[in-house]
C-alpha atoms as a PDB file:
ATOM      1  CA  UNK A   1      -8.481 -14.458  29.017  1.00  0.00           C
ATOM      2  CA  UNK A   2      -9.124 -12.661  25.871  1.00  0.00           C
ATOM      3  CA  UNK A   3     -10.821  -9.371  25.433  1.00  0.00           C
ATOM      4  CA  UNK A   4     -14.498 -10.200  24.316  1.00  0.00           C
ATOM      5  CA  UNK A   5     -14.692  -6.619  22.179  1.00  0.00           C
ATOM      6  CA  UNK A   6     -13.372  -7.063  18.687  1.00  0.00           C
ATOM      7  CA  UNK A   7     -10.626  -4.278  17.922  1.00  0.00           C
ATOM      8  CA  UNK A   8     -11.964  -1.527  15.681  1.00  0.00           C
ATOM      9  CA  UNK A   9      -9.760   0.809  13.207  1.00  0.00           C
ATOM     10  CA  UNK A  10      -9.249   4.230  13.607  1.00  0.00           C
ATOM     11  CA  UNK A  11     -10.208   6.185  10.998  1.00  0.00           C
ATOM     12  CA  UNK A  12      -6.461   6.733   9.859  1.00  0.00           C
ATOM     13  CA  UNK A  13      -6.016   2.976   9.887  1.00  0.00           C
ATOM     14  CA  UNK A  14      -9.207   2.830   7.690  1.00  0.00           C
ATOM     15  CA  UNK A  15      -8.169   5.521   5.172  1.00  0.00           C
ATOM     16  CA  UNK A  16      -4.642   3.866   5.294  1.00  0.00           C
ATOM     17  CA  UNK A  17      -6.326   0.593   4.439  1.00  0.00           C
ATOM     18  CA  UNK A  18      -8.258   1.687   1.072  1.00  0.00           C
ATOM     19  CA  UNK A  19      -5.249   4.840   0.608  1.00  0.00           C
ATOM     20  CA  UNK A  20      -2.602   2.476  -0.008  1.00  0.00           C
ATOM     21  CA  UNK A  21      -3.704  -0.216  -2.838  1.00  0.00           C
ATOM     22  CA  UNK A  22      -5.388   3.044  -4.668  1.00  0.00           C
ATOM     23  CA  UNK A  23      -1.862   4.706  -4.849  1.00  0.00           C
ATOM     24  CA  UNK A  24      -0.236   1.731  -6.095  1.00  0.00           C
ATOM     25  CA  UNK A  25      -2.754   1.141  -8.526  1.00  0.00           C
ATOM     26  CA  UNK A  26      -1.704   4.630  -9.819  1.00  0.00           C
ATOM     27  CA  UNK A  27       1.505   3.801  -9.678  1.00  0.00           C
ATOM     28  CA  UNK A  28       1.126   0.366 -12.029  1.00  0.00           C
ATOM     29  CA  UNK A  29      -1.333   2.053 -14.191  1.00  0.00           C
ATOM     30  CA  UNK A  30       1.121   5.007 -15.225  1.00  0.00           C
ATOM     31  CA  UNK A  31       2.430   3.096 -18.193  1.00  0.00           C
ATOM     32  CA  UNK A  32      -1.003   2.973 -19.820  1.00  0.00           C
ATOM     33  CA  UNK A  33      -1.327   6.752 -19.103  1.00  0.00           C
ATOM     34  CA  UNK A  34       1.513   8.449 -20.116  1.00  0.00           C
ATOM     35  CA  UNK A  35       2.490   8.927 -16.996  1.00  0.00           C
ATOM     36  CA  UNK A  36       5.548   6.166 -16.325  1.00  0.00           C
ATOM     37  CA  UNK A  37       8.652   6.947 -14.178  1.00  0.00           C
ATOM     38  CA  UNK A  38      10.438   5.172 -17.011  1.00  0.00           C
ATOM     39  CA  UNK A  39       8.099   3.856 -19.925  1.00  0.00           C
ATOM     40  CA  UNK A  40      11.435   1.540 -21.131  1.00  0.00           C
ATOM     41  CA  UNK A  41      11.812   0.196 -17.836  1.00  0.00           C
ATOM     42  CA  UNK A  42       8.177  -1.286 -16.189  1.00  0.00           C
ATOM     43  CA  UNK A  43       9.788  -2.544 -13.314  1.00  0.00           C
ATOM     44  CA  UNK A  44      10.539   0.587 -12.128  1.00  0.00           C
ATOM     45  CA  UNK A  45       6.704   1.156 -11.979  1.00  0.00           C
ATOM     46  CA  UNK A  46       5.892  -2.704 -10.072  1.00  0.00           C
ATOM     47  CA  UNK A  47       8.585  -1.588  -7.607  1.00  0.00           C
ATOM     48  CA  UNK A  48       7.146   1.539  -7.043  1.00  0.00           C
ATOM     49  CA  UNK A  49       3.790   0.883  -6.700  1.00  0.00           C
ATOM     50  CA  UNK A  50       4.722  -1.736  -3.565  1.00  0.00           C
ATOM     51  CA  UNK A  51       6.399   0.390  -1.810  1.00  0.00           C
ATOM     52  CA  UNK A  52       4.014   3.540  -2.233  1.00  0.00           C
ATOM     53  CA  UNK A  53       1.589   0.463  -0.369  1.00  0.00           C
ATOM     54  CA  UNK A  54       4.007  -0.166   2.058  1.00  0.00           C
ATOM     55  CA  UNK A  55       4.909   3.159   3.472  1.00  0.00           C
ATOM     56  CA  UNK A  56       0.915   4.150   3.400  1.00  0.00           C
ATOM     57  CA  UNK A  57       0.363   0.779   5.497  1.00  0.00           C
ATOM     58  CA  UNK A  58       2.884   1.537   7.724  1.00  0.00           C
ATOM     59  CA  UNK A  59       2.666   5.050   8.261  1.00  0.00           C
ATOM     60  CA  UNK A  60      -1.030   4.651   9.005  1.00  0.00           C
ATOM     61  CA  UNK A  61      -0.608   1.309  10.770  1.00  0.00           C
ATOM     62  CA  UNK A  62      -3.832  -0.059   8.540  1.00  0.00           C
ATOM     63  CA  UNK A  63      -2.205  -3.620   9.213  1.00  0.00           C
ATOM     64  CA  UNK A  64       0.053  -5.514  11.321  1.00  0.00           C
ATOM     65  CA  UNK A  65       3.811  -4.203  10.556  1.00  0.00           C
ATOM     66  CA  UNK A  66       4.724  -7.803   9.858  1.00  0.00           C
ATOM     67  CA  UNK A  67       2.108  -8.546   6.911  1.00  0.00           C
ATOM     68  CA  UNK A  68       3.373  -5.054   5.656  1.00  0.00           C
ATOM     69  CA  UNK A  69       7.170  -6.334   6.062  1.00  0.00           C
ATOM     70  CA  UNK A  70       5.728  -9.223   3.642  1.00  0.00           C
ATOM     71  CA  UNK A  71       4.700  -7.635   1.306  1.00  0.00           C
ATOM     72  CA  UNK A  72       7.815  -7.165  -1.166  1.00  0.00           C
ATOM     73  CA  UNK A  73       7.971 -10.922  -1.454  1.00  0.00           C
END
């Protein structure tokens, strides 16, 4: 039998949840900023960006561990 409550976010999870995509957008935005790891090389940016989102989803646990194992593909 299933629990009838739905499951409700801490507020880490939560801050986790919105934290992460805003960081990578920083990340993939740096280009148009001045502010690239390597302006000759926007890859480098992509790459970081995912997995600035991936360690703030799974240090905070915002989602399930496999949909953040996912998400470099």
């Amino acid at each position: 039998m299933s629990d009838p409550t739905p499951h409700r976010r801490s507020l880490g999870q939560r801050v986790g949840l919105f934290a992460g995509p805003t960081a990578a957008a920083v990340f993939m935005a740096g280009p148009y900023f001045g502010a690239a790891l390597d302006p000759a090389n926007p890859d480098l940016n992509r790459m970081a960006a995912v997995a600035v989102l991936m360690a703030a989803w799974w240090m905070t646990e915002a989602v399930p561990l496999a949909v953040t194992a996912l998400l470099p593909m």
